[in-house]
N, C-alpha and C. Protein backbone atom coordinates (compact mmCIF):
# COMPACT_ATOMS: atom_id res chain seq x y z
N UNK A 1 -9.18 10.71 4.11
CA UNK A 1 -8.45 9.69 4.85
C UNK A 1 -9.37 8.52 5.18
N UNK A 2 -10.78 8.38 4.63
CA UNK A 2 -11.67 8.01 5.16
C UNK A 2 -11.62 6.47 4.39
N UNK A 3 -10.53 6.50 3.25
CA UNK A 3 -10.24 5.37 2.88
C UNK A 3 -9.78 4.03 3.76
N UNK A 4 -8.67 4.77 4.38
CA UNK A 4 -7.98 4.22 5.23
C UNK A 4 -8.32 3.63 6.69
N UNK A 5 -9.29 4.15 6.81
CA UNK A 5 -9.67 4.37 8.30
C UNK A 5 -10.86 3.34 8.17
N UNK A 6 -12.30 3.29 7.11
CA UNK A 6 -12.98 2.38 7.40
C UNK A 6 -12.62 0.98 7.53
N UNK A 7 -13.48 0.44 7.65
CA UNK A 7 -13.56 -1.41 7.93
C UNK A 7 -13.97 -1.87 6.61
N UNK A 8 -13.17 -2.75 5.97
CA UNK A 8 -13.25 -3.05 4.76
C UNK A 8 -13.36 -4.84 4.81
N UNK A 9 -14.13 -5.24 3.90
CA UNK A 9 -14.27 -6.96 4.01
C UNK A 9 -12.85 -7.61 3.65
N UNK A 10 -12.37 -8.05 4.72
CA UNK A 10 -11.10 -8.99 4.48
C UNK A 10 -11.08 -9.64 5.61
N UNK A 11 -11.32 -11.14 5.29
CA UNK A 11 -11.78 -12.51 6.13
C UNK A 11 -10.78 -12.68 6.77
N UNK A 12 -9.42 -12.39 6.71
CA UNK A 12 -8.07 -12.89 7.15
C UNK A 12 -8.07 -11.83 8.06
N UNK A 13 -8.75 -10.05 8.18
CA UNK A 13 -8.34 -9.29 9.71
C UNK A 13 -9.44 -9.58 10.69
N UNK A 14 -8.81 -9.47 11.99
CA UNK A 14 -9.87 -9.82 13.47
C UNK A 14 -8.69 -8.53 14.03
N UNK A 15 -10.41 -7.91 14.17
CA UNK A 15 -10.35 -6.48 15.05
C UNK A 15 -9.32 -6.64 16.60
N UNK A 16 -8.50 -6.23 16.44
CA UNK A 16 -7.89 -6.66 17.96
C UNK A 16 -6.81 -7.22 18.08
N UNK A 17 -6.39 -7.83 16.94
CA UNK A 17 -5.14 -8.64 16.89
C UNK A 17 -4.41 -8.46 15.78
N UNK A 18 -3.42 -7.84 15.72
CA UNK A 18 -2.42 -7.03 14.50
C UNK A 18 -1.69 -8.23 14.08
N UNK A 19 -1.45 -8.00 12.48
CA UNK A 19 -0.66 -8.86 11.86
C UNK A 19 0.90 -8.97 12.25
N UNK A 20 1.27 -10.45 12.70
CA UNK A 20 2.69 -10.82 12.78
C UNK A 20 3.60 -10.18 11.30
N UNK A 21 4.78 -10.30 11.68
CA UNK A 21 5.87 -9.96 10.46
C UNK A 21 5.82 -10.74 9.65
N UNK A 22 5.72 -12.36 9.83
CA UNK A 22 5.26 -13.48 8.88
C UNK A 22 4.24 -12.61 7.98
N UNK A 23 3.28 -12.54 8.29
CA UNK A 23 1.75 -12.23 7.44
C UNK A 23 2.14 -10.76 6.96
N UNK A 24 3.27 -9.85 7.12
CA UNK A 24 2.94 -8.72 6.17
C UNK A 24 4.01 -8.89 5.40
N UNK A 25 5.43 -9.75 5.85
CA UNK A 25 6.29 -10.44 4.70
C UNK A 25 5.86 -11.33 3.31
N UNK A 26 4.96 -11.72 4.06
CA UNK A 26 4.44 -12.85 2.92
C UNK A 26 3.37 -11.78 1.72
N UNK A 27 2.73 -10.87 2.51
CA UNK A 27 1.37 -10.08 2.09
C UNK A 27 2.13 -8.96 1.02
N UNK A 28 3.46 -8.26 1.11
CA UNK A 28 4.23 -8.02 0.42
C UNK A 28 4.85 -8.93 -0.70
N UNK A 29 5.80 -9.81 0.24
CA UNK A 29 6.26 -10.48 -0.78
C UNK A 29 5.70 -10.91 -2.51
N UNK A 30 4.37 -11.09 -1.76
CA UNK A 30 3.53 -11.67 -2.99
C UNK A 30 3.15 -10.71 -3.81
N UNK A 31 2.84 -9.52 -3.38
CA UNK A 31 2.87 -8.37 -4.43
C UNK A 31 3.91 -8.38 -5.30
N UNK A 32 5.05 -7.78 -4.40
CA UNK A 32 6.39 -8.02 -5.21
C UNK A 32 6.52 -9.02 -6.32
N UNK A 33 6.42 -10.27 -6.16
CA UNK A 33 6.95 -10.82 -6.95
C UNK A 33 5.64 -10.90 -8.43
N UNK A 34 4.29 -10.89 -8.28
CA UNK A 34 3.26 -10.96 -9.04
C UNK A 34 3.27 -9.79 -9.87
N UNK A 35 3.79 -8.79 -9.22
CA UNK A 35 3.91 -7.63 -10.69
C UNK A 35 5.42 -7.07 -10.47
N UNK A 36 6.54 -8.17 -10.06
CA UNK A 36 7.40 -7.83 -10.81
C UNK A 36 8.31 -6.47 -10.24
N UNK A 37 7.83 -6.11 -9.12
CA UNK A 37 8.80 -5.05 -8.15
C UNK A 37 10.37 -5.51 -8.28
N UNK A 38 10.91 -4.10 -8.32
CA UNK A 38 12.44 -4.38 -8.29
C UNK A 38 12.07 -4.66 -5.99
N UNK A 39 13.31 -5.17 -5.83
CA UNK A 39 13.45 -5.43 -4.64
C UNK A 39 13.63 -4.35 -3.69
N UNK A 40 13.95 -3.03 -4.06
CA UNK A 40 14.58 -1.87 -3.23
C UNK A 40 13.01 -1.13 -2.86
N UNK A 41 12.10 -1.32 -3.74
CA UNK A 41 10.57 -0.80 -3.60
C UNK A 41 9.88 -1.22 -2.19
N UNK A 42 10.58 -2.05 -1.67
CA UNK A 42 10.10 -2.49 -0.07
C UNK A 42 11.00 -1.35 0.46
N UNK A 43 11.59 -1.15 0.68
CA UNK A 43 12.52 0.34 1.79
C UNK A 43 11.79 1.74 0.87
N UNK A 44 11.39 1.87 -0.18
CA UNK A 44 10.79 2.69 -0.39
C UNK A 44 9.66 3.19 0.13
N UNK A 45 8.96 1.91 -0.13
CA UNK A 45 7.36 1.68 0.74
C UNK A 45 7.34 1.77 1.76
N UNK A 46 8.63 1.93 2.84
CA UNK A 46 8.52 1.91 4.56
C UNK A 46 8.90 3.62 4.64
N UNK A 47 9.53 4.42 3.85
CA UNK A 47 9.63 5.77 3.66
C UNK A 47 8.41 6.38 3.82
N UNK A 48 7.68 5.85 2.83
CA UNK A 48 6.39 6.73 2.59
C UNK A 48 5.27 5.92 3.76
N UNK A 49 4.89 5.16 4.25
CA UNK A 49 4.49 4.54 5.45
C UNK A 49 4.69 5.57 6.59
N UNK A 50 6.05 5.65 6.90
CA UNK A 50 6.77 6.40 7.84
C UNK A 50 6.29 7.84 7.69
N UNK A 51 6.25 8.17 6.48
CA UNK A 51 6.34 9.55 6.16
C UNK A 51 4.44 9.99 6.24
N UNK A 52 3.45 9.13 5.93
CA UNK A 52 2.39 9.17 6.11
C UNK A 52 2.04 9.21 7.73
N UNK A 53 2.75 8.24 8.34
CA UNK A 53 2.40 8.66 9.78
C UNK A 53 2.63 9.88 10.43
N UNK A 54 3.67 10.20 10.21
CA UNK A 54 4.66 11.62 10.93
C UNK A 54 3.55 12.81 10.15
N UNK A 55 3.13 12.56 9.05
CA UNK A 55 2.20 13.75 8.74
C UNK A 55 0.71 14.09 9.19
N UNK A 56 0.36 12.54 9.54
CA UNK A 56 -0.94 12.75 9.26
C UNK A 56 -1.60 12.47 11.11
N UNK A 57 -0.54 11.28 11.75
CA UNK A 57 -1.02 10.47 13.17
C UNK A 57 -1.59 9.42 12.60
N UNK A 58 -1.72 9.16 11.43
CA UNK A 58 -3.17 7.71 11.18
C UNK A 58 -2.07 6.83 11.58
N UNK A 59 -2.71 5.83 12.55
CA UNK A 59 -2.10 4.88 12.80
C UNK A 59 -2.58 3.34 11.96
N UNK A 60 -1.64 2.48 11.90
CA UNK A 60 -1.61 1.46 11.31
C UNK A 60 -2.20 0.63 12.24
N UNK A 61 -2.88 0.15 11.34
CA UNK A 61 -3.72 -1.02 12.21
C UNK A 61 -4.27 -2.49 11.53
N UNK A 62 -4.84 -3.44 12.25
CA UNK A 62 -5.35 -4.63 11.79
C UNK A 62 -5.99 -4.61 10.43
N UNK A 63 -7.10 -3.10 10.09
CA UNK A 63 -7.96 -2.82 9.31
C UNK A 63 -7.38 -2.23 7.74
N UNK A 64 -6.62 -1.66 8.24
CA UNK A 64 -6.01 -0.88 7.02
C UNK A 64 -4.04 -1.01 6.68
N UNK A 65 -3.96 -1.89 7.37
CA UNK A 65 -2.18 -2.28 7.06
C UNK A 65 -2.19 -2.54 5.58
N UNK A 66 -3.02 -3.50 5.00
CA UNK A 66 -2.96 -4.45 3.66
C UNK A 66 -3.18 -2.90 2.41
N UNK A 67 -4.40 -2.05 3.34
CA UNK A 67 -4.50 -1.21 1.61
C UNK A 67 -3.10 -0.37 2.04
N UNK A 68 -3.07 0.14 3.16
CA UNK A 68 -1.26 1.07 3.08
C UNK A 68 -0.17 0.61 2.38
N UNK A 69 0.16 -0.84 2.72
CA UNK A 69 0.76 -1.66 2.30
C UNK A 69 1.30 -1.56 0.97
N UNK A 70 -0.11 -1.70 -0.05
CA UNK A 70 -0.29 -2.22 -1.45
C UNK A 70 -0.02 -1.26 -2.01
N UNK A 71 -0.92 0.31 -1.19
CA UNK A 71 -0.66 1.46 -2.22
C UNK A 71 0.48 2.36 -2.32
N UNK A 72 1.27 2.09 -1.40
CA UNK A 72 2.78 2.44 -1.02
C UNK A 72 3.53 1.79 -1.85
N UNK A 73 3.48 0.35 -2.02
CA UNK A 73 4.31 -0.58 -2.64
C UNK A 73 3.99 -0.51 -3.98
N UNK A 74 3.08 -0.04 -4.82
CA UNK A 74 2.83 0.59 -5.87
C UNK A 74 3.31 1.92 -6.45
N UNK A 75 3.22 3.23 -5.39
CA UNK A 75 3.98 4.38 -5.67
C UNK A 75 5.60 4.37 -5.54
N UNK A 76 5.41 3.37 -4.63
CA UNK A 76 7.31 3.41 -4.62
C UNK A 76 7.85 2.55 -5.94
N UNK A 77 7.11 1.51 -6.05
CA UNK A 77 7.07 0.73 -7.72
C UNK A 77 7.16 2.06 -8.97
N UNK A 78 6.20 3.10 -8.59
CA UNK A 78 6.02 3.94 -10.13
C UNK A 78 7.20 5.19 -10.17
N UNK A 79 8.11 5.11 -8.77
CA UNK A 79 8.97 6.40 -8.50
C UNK A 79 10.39 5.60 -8.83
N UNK A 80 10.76 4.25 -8.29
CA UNK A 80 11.66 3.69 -8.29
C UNK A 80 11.81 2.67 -9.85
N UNK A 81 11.11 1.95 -10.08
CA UNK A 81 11.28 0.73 -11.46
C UNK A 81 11.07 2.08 -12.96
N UNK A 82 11.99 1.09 -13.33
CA UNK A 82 12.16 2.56 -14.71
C UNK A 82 10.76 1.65 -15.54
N UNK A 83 10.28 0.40 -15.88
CA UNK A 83 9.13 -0.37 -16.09
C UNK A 83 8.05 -0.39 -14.87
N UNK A 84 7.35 0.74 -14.21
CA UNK A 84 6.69 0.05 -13.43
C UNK A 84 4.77 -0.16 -14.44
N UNK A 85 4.36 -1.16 -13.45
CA UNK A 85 2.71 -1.15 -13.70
C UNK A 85 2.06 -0.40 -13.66
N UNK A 86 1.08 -0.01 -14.63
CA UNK A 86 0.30 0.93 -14.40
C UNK A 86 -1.07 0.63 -13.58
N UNK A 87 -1.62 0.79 -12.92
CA UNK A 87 -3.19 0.93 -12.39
C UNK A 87 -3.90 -0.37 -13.08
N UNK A 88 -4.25 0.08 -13.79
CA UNK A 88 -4.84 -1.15 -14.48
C UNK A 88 -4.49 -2.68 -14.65
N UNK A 89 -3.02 -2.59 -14.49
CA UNK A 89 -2.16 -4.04 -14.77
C UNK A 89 -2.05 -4.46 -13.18
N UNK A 90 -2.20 -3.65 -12.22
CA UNK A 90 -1.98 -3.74 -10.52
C UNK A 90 -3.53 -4.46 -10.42
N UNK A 91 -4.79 -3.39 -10.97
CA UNK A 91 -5.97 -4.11 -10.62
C UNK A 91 -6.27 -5.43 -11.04
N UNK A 92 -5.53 -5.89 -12.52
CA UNK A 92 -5.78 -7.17 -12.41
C UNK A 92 -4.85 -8.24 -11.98
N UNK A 93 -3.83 -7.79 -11.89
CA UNK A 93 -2.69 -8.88 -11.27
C UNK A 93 -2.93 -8.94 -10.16
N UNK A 94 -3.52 -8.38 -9.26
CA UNK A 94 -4.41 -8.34 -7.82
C UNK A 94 -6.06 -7.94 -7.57
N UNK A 95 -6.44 -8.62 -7.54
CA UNK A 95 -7.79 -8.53 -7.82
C UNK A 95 -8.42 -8.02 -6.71
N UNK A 96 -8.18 -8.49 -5.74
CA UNK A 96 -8.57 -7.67 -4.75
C UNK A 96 -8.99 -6.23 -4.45
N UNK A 97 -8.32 -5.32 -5.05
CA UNK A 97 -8.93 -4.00 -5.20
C UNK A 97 -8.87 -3.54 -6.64
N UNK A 98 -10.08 -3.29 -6.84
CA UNK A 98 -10.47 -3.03 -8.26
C UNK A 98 -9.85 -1.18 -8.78
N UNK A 99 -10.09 -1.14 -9.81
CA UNK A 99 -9.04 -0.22 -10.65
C UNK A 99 -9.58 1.20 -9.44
N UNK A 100 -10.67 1.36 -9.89
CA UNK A 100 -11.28 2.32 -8.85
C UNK A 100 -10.75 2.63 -7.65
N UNK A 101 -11.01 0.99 -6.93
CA UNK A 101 -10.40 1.51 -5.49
C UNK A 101 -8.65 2.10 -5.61
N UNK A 102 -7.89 1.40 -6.04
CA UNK A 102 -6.33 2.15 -6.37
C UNK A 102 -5.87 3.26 -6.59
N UNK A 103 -7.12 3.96 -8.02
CA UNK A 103 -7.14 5.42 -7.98
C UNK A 103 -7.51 5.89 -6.78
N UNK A 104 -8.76 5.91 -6.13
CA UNK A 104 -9.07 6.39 -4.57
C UNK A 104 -7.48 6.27 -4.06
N UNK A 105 -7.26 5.24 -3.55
CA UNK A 105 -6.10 4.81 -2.64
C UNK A 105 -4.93 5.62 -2.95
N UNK A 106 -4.56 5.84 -4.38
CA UNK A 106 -3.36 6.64 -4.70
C UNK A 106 -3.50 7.90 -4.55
N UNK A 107 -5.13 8.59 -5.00
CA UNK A 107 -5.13 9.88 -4.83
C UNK A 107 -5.21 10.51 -3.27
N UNK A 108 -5.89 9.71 -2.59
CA UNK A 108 -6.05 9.89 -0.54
C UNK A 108 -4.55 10.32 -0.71
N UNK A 109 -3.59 9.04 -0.45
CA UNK A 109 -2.52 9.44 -0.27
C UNK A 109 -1.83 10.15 -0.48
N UNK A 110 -1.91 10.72 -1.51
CA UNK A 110 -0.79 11.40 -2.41
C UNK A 110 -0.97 13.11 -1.79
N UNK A 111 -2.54 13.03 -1.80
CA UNK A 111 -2.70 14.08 -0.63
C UNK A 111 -2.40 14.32 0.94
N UNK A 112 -2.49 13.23 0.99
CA UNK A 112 -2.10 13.31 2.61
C UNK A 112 -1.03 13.34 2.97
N UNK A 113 0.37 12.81 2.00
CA UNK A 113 1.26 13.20 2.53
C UNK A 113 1.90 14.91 1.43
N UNK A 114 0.98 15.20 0.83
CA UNK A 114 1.12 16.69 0.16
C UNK A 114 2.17 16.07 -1.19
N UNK A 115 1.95 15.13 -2.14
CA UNK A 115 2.35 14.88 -3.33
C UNK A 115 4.05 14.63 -2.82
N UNK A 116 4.49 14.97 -1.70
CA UNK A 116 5.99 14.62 -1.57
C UNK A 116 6.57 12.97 -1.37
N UNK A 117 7.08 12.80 -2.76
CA UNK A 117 7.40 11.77 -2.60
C UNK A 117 9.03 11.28 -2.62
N UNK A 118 9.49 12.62 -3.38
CA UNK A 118 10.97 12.41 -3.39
C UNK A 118 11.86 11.87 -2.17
N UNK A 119 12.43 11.11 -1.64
CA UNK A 119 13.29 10.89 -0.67
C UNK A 119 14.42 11.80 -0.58
């Protein structure tokens, strides 16, 4: 879980002050539309969000909203789009986290909430 939990370099979080709905609409949005998410993959991504908290207690925070965010909105992309991206096409259409970190990010999760992803 140790993914989630450290402090990771991103100039846009300040410890202390949680992102408005503006900044995680937009921080989504832009995923979405850059690789091409069907639109229903956002209510997917708040399932497994939801479903990660109720399992685990990790709470969402300033530090780690953006990787929950991304790697949710990716698994719900590879469960829901009959075309989704693979890993590799996510690391470079977002550069921000490199192929590596995604695998990390997908495998943490996938454990933490015990591979259940079906709704």
């Amino acid at each position: 879980m140790d993914i989630f939990c450290r402090a990771y370099d991103d100039p846009e979080a300040v410890v202390g002050v949680v992102p408005d709905s503006t900044a995680i609409y937009n921080f989504c949005k832009n995923i979405i539309i850059k690789t091409k998410m069907e639109r229903e993959v956002a209510i997917v991504c708040l399932a497994y969000v939801e479903r990660l908290t109720l399992m685990t207690g990790l709470r969402i925070n300033e530090v780690n909203w953006k990787r929950l965010l991304f790697i949710t909105l990716i698994l719900a992309s590879k469960i829901w789009d009959d075309e989704s991206f693979e890993n590799i096409h996510f690391a470079k259409t977002i550069p921000k986290y490199s192929l590596r970190e995604i695998g990390e990010m997908e495998s943490t999760f996938l454990q933490l909430i015990d591979f259940s992803l079906t709704l």
